[in-house]
N, C-alpha and C. Protein backbone atom coordinates (compact mmCIF):
# COMPACT_ATOMS: atom_id res chain seq x y z
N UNK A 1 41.84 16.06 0.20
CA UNK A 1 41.58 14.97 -0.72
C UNK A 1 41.05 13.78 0.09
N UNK A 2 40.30 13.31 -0.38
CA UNK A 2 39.66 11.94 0.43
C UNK A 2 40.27 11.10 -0.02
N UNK A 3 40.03 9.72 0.76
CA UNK A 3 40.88 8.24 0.22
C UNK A 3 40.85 7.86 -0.64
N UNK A 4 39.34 7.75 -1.60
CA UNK A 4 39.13 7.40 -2.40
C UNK A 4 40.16 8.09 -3.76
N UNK A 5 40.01 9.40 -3.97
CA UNK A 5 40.91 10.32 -4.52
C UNK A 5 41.83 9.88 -4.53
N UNK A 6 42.49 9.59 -3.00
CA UNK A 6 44.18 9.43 -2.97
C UNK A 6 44.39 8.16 -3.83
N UNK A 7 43.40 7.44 -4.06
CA UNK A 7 43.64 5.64 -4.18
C UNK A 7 43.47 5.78 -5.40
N UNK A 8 42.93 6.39 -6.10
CA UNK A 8 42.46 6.75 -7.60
C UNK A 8 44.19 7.34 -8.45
N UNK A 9 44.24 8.15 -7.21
CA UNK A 9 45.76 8.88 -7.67
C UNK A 9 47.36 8.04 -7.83
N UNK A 10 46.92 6.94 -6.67
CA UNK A 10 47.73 6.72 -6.08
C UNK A 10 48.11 5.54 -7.49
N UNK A 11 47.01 4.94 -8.05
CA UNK A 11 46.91 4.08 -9.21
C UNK A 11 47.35 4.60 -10.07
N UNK A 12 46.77 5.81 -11.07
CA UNK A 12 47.10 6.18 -11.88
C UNK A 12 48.38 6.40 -11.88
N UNK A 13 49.30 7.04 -10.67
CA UNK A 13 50.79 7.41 -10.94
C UNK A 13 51.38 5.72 -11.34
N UNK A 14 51.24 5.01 -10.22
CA UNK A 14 51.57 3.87 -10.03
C UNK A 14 52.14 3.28 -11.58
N UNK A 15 51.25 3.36 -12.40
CA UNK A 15 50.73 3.26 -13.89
C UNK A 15 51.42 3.57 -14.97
N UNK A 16 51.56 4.73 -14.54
CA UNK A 16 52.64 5.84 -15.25
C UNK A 16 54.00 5.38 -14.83
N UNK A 17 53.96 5.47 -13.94
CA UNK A 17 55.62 4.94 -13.26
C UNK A 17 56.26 3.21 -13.67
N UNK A 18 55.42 2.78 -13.79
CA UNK A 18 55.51 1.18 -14.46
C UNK A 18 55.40 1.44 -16.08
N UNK A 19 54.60 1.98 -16.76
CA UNK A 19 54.83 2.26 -18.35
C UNK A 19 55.95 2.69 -18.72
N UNK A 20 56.88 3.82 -17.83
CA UNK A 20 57.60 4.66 -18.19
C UNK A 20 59.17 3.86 -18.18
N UNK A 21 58.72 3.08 -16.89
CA UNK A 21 60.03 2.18 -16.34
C UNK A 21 60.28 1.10 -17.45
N UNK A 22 59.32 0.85 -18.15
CA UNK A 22 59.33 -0.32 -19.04
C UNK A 22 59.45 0.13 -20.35
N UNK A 23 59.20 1.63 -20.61
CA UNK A 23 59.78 1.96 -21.92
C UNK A 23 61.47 2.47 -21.75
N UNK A 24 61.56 3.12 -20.72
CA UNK A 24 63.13 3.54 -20.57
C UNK A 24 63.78 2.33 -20.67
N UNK A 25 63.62 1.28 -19.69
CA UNK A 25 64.04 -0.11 -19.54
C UNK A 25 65.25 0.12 -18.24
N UNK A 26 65.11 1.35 -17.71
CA UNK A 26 65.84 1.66 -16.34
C UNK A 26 65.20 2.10 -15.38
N UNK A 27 65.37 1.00 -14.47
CA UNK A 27 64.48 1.96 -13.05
C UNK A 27 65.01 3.73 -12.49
N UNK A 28 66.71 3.43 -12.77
CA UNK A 28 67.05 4.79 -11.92
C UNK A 28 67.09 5.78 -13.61
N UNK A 29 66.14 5.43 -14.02
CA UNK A 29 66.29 6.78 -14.84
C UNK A 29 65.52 8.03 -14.16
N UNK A 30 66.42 9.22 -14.42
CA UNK A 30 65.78 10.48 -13.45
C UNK A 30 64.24 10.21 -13.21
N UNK A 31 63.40 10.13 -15.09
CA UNK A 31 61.80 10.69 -15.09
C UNK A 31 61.06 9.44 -14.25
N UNK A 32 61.85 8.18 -14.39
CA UNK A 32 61.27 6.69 -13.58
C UNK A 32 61.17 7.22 -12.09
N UNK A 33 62.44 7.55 -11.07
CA UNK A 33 62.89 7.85 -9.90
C UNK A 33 62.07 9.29 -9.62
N UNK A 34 61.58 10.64 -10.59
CA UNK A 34 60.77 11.58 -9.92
C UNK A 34 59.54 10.40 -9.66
N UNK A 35 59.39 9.88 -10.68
CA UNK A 35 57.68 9.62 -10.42
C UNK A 35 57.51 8.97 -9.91
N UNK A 36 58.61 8.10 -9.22
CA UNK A 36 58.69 7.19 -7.90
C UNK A 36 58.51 8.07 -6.54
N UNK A 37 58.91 9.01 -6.45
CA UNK A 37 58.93 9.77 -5.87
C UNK A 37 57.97 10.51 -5.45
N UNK A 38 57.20 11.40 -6.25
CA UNK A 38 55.32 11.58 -6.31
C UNK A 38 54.85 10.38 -5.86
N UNK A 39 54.96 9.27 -6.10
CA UNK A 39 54.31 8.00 -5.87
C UNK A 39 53.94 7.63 -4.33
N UNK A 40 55.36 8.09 -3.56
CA UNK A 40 55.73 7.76 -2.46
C UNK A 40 54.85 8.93 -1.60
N UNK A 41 55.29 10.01 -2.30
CA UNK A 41 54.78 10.96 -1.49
C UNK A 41 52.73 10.88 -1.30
N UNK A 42 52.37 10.63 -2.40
CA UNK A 42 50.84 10.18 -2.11
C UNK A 42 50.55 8.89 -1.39
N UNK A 43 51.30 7.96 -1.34
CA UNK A 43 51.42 6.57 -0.63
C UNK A 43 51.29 7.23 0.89
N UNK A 44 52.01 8.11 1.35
CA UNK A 44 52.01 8.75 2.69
C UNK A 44 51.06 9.69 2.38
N UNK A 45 50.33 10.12 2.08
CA UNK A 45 49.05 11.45 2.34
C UNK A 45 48.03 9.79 2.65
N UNK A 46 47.82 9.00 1.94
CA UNK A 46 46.58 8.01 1.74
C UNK A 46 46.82 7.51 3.10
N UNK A 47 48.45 6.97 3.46
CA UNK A 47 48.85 5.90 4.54
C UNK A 47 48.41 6.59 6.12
N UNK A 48 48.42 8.53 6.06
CA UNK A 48 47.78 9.20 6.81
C UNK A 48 46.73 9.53 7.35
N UNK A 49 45.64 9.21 5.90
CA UNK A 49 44.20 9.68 6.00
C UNK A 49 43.47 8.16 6.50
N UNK A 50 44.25 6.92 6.30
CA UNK A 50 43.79 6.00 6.71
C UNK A 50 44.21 5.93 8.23
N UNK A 51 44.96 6.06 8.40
CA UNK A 51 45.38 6.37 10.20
C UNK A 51 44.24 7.25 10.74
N UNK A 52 44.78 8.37 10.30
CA UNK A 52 43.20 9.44 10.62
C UNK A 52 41.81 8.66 11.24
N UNK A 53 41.32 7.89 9.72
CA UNK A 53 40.23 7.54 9.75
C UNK A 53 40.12 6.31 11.03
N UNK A 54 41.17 5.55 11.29
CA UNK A 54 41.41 4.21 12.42
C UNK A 54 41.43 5.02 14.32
N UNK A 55 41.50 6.59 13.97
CA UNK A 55 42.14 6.87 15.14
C UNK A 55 40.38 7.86 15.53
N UNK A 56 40.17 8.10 14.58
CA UNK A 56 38.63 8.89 15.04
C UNK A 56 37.61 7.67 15.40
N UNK A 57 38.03 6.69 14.74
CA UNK A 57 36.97 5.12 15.08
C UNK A 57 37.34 4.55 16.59
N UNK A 58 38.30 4.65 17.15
CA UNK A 58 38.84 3.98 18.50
C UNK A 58 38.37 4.86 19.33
């Protein structure tokens, strides 16, 4: 997946995870906390591919 992708992805969950949090009206509700979770986990693929990209430039 390229950055752009990841950043595209990384929004849309983001999105979802803030709509969802604000209709439950609980952060630690399970479906709030998975999709925090996906969230995190693409936050680190993007936070990687940008390293990547800083470490082939040096």
């Amino acid at each position: 997946m390229n950055e752009a992708t990841l950043e595209e992805k990384v929004e849309t969950i983001r999105r979802r995870m803030i709509e969802l949090a604000e209709k439950k009206g609980n952060l630690a509700d399970k479906s709030v906390v998975a999709i925090s979770q996906q969230l995190d986990k693409y936050l680190v693929f993007l936070q990687r591919s940008r390293m990547n990209v800083l470490q082939k430039t040096s």
